[in-house]
C-alpha atoms as a PDB file:
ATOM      1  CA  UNK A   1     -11.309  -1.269   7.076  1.00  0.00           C
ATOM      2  CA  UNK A   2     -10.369  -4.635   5.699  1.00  0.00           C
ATOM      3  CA  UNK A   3     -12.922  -4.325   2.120  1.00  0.00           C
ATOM      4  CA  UNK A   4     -10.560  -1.033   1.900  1.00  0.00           C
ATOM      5  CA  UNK A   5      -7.224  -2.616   2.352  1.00  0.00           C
ATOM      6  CA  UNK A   6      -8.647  -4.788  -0.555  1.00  0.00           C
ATOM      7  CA  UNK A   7      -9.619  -2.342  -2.484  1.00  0.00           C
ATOM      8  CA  UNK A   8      -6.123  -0.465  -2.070  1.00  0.00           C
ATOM      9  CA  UNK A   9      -4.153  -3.819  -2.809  1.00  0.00           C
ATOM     10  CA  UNK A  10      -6.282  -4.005  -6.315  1.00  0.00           C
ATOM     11  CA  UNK A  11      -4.049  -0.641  -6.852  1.00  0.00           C
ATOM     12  CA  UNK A  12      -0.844  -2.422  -6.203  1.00  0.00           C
ATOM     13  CA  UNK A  13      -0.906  -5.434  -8.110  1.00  0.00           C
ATOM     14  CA  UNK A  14       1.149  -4.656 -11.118  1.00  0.00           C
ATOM     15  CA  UNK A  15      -0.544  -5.945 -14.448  1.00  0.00           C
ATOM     16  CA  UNK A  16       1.153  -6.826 -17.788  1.00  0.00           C
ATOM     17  CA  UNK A  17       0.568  -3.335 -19.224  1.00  0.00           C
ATOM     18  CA  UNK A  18       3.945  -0.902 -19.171  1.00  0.00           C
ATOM     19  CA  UNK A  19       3.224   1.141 -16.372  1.00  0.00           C
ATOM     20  CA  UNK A  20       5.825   3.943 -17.416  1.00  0.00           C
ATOM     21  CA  UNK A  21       3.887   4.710 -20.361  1.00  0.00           C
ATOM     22  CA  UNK A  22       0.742   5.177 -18.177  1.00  0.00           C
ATOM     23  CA  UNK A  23      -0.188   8.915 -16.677  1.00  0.00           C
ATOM     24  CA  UNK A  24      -0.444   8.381 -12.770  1.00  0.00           C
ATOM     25  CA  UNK A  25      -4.432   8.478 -13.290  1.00  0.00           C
ATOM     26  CA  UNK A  26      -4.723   5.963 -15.781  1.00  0.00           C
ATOM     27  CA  UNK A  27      -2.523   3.741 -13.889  1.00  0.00           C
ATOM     28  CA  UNK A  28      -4.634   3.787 -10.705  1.00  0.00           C
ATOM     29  CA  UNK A  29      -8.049   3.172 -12.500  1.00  0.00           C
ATOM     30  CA  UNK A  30      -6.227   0.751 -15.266  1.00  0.00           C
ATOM     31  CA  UNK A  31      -4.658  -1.651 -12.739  1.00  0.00           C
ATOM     32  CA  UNK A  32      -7.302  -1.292 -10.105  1.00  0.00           C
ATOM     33  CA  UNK A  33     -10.024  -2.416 -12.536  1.00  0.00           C
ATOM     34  CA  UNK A  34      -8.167  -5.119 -14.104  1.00  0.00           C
ATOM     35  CA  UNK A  35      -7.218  -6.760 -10.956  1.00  0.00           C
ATOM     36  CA  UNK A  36     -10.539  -6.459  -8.897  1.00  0.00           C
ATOM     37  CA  UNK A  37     -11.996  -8.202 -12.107  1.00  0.00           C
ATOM     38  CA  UNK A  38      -9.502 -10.828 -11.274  1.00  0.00           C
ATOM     39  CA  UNK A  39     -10.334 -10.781  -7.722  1.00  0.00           C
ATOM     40  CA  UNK A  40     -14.186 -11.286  -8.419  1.00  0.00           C
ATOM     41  CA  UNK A  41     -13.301 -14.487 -10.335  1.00  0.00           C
ATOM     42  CA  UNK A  42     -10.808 -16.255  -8.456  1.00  0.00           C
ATOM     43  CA  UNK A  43     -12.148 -18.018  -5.855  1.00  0.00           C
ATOM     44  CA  UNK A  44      -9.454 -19.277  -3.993  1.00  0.00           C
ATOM     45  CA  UNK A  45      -8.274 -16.097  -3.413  1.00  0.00           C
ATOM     46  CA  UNK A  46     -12.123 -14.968  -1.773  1.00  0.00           C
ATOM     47  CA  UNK A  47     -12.256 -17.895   0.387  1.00  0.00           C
ATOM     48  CA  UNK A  48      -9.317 -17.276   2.004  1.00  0.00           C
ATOM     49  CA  UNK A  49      -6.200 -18.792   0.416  1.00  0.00           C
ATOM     50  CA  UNK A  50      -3.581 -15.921   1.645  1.00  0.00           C
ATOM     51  CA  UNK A  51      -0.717 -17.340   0.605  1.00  0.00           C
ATOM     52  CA  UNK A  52      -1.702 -17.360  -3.022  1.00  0.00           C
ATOM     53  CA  UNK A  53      -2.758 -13.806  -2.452  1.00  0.00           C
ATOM     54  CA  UNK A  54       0.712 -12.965  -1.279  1.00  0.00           C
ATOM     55  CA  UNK A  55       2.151 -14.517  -4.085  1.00  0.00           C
ATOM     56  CA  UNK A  56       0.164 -12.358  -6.613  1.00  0.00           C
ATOM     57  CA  UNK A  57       0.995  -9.392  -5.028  1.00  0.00           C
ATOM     58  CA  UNK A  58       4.860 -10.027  -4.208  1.00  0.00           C
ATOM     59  CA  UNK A  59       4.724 -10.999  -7.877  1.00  0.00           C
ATOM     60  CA  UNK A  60       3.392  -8.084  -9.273  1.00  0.00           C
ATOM     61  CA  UNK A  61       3.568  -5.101  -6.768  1.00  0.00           C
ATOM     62  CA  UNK A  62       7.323  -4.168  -6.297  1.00  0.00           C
ATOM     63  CA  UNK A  63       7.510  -2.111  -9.702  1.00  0.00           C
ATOM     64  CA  UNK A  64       4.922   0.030  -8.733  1.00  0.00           C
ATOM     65  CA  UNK A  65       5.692   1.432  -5.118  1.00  0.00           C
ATOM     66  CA  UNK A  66       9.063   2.991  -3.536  1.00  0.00           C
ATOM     67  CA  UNK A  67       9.072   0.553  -0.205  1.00  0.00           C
ATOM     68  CA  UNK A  68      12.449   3.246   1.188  1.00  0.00           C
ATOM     69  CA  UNK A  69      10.766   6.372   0.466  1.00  0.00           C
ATOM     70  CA  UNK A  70       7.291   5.085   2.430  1.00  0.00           C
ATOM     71  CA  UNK A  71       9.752   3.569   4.974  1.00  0.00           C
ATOM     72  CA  UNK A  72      11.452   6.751   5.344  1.00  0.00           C
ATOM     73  CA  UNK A  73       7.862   8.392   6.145  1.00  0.00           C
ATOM     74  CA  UNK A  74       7.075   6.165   8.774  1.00  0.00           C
ATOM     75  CA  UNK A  75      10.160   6.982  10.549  1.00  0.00           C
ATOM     76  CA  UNK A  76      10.078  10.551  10.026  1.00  0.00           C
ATOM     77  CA  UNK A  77      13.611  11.904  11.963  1.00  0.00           C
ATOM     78  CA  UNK A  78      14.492   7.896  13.351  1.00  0.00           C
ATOM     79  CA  UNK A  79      15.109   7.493   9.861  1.00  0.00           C
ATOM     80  CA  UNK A  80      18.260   8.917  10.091  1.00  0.00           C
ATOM     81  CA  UNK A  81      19.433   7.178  13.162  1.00  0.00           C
ATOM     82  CA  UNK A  82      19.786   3.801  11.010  1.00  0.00           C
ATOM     83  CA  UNK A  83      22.613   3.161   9.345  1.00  0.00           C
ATOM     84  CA  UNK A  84      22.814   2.192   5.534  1.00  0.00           C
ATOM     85  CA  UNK A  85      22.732  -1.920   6.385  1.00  0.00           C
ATOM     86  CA  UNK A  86      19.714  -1.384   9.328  1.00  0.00           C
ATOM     87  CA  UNK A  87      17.803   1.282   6.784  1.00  0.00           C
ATOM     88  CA  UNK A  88      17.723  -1.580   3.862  1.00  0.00           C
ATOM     89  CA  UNK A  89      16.576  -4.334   6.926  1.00  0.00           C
ATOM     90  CA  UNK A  90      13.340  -1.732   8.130  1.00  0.00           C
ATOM     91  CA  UNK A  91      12.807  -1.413   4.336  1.00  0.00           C
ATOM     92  CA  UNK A  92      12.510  -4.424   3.836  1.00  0.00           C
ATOM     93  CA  UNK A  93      10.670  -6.055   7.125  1.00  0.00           C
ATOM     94  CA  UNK A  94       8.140  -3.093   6.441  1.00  0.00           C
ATOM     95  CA  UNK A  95       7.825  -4.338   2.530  1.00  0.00           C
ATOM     96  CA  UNK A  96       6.622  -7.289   4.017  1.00  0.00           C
ATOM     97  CA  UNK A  97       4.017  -6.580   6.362  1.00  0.00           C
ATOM     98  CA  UNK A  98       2.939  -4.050   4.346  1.00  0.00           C
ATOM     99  CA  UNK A  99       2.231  -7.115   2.250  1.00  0.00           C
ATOM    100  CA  UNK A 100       1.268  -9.419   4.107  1.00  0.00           C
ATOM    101  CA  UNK A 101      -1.364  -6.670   5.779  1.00  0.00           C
ATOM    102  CA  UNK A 102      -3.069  -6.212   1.896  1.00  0.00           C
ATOM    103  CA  UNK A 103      -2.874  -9.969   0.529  1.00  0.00           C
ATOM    104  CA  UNK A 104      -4.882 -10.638   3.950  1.00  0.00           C
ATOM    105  CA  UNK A 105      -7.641  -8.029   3.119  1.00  0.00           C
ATOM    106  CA  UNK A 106      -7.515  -8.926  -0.569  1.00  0.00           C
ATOM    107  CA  UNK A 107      -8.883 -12.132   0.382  1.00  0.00           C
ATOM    108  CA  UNK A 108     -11.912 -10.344   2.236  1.00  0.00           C
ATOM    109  CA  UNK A 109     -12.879  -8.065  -0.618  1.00  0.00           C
ATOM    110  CA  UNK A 110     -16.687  -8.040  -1.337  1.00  0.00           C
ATOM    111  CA  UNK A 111     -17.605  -6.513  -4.516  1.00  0.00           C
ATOM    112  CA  UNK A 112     -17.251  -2.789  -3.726  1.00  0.00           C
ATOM    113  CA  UNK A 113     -16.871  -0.469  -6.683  1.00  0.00           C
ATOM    114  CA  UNK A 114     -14.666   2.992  -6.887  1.00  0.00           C
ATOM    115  CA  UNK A 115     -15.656   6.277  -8.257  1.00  0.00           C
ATOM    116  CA  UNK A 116     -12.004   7.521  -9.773  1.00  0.00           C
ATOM    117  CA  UNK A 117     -12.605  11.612  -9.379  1.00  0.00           C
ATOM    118  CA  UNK A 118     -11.150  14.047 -11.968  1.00  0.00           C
ATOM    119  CA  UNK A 119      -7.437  14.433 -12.148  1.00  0.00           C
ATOM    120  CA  UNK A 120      -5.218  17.550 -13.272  1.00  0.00           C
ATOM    121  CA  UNK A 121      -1.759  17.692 -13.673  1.00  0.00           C
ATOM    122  CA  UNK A 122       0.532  20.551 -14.262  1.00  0.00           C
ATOM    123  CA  UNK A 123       3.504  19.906 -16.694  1.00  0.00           C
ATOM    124  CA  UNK A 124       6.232  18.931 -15.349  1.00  0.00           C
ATOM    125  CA  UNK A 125       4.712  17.558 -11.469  1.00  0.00           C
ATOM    126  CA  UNK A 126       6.624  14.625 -10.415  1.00  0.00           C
ATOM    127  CA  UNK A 127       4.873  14.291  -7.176  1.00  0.00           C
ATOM    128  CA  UNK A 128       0.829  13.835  -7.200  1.00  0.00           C
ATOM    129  CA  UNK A 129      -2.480  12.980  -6.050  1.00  0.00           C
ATOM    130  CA  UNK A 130      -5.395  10.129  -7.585  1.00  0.00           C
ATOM    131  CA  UNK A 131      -8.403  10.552  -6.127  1.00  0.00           C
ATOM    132  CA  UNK A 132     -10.910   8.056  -5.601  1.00  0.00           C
ATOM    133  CA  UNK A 133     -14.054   7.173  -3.351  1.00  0.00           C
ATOM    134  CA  UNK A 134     -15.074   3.859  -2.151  1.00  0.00           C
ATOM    135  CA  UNK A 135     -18.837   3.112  -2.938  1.00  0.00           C
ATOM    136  CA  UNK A 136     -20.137   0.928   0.085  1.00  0.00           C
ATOM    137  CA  UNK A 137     -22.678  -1.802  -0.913  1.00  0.00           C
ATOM    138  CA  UNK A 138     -25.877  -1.104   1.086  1.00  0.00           C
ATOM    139  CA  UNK A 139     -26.067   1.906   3.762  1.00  0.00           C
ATOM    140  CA  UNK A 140     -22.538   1.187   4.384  1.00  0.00           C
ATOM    141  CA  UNK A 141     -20.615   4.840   4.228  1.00  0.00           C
ATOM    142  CA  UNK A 142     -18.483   5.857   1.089  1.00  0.00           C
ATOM    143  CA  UNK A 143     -14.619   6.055   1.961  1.00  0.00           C
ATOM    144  CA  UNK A 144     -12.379   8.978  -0.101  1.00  0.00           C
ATOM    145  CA  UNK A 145      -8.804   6.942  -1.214  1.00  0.00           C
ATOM    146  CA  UNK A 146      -6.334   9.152  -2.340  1.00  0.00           C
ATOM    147  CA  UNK A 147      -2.738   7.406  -3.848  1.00  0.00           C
ATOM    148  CA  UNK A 148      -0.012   9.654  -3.885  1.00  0.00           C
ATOM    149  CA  UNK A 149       2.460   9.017  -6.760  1.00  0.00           C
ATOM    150  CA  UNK A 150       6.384  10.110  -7.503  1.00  0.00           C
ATOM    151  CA  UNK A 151       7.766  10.099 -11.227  1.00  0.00           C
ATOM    152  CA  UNK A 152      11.106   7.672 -10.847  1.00  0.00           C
ATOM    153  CA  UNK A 153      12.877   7.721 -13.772  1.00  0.00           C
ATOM    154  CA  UNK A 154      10.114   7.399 -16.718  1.00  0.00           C
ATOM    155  CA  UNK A 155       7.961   5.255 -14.140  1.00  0.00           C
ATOM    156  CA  UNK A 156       5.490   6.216 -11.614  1.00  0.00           C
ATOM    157  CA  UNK A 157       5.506   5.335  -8.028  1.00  0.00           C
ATOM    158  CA  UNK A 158       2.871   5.153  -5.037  1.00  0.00           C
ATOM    159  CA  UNK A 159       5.399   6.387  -1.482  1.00  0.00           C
ATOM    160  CA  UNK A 160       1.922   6.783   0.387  1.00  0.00           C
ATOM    161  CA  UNK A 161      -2.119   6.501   0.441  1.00  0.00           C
ATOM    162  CA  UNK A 162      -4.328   8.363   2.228  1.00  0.00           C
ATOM    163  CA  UNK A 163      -7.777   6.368   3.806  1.00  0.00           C
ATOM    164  CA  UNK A 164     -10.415   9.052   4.773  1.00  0.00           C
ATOM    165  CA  UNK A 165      -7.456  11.664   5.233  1.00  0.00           C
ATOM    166  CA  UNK A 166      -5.802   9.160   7.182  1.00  0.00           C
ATOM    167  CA  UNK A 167      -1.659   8.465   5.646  1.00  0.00           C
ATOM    168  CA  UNK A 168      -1.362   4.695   5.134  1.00  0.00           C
ATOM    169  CA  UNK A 169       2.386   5.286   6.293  1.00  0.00           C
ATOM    170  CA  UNK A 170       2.880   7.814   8.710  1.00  0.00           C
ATOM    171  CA  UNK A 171       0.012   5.664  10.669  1.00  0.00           C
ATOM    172  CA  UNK A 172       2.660   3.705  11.580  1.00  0.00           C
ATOM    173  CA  UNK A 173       5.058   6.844  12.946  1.00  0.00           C
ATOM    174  CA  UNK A 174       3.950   7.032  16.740  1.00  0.00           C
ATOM    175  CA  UNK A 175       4.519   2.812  16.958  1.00  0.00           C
ATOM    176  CA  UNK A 176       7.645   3.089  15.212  1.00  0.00           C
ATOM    177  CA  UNK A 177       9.225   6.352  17.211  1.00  0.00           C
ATOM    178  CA  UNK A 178       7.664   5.153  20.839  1.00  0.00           C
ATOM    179  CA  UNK A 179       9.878   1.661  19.689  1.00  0.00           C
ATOM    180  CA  UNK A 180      12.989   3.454  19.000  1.00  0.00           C
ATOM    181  CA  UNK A 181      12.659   5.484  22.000  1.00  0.00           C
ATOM    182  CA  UNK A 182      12.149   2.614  24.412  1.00  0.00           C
ATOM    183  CA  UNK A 183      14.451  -0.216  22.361  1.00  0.00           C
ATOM    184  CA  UNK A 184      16.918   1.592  19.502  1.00  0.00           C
ATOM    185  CA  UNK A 185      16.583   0.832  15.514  1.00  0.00           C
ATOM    186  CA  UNK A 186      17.559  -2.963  16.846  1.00  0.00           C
ATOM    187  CA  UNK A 187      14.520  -2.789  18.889  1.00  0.00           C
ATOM    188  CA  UNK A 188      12.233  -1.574  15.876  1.00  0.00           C
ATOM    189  CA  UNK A 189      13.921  -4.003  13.369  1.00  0.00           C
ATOM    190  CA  UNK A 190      13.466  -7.306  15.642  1.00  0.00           C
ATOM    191  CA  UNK A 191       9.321  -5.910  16.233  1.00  0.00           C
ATOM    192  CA  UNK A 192       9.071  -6.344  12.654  1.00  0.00           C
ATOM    193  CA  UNK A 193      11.066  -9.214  12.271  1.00  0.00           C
ATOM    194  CA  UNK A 194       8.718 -10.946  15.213  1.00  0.00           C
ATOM    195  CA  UNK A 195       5.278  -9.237  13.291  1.00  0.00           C
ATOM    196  CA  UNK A 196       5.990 -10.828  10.196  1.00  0.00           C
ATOM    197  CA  UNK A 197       7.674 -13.894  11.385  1.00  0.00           C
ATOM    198  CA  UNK A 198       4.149 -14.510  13.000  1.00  0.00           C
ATOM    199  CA  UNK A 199       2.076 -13.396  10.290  1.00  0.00           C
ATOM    200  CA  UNK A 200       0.732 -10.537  11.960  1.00  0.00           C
ATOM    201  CA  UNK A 201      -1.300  -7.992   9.796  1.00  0.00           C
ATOM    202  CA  UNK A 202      -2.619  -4.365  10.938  1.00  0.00           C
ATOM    203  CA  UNK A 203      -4.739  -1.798   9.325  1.00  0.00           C
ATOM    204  CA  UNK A 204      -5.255   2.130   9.526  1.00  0.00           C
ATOM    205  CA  UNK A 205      -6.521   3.372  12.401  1.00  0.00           C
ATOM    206  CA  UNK A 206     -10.079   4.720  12.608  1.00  0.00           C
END
């Protein structure tokens, strides 16, 4: 799964071009083909340098996704347990693995291309679905992405991604509630604190 987390962080990385102008669709296949162009050439970034990876990405990603909705997901009900000052904490120790997770597969991308399918949207949606399909060099198998996008203010938002039908957030639900059963929100909070304090990255499970 790790050329897919690439492949998904291409989506996140915010590029110069005003993304609140940009129809949900166009955004996806506008930013994702900029910035995988930039990933072919950079070749720091391909042979490993995470840190510079990170720095893209915490540079240009935080426009472009709502970190509390997509923390809220992963929660589901615990969510409400947290007060105010712990929800803004779990929002923002999950920002950063999330992350850390793609700026670690972005420097393991190799050369994969996307088929973006056809998109319709009603007038007035606010909440939607871009799909696209990850062509596999060689026999490897194809892999359906699908972003799912909120309209915030004049801007559109990703709050969740789906890998072969798999949610890229509520992936994370059963970890996060059997934690908060066994330890409280503290408990939760100072597992993320410890994952990111030692760099730890995860990806979807299979």
């Amino acid at each position: 799964m790790k050329s897919l987390f690439a492949l998904f962080s291409g989506l996140l990385i915010a590029t110069t071009v005003m993304a609140q102008e940009l129809a949900p669709d166009v955004l996806v296949k506008t930013v994702t083909n900029e910035v995988l162009d930039i990933v072919r050439k950079d070749k720091e970034i391909q042979s490993g340098n995470t840190k510079k990876a990170i720095d893209l990405v915490e540079t240009k990603l935080l426009g472009h996704f709502n970190f509390t909705r997509m923390t809220q997901l992963a929660l589901a009900r615990d969510w409400r347990q947290a007060s105010p000052a712990q929800q803004k904490i779990l929002t923002d120790e999950f920002h950063a693995l999330l992350v850390r997770t793609y700026s670690k597969a972005l420097t393991e991308y190799k050369n994969q291309t996307i088929d973006f399918k056809p998109f319709v949207m009603k007038a007035g949606e606010t909440d939607v679905r871009v799909r696209t399909e990850i062509k596999q060099s060689g026999a490897g198998k194809n892999i359906e992405l699908d972003y799912y996008l909120e309209k915030s203010g004049a801007a559109w938002k990703v709050y969740d991604i789906e890998v072969g039908g798999i949610s890229l957030v509520t992936n994370y639900r059963d970890s996060f509630a059997s934690e908060v059963r066994n330890n409280g929100i503290d408990g939760l909070i100072k597992s993320l604190q410890a994952k990111n304090k030692s760099g730890e990255a995860t990806s979807v499970k299979k």
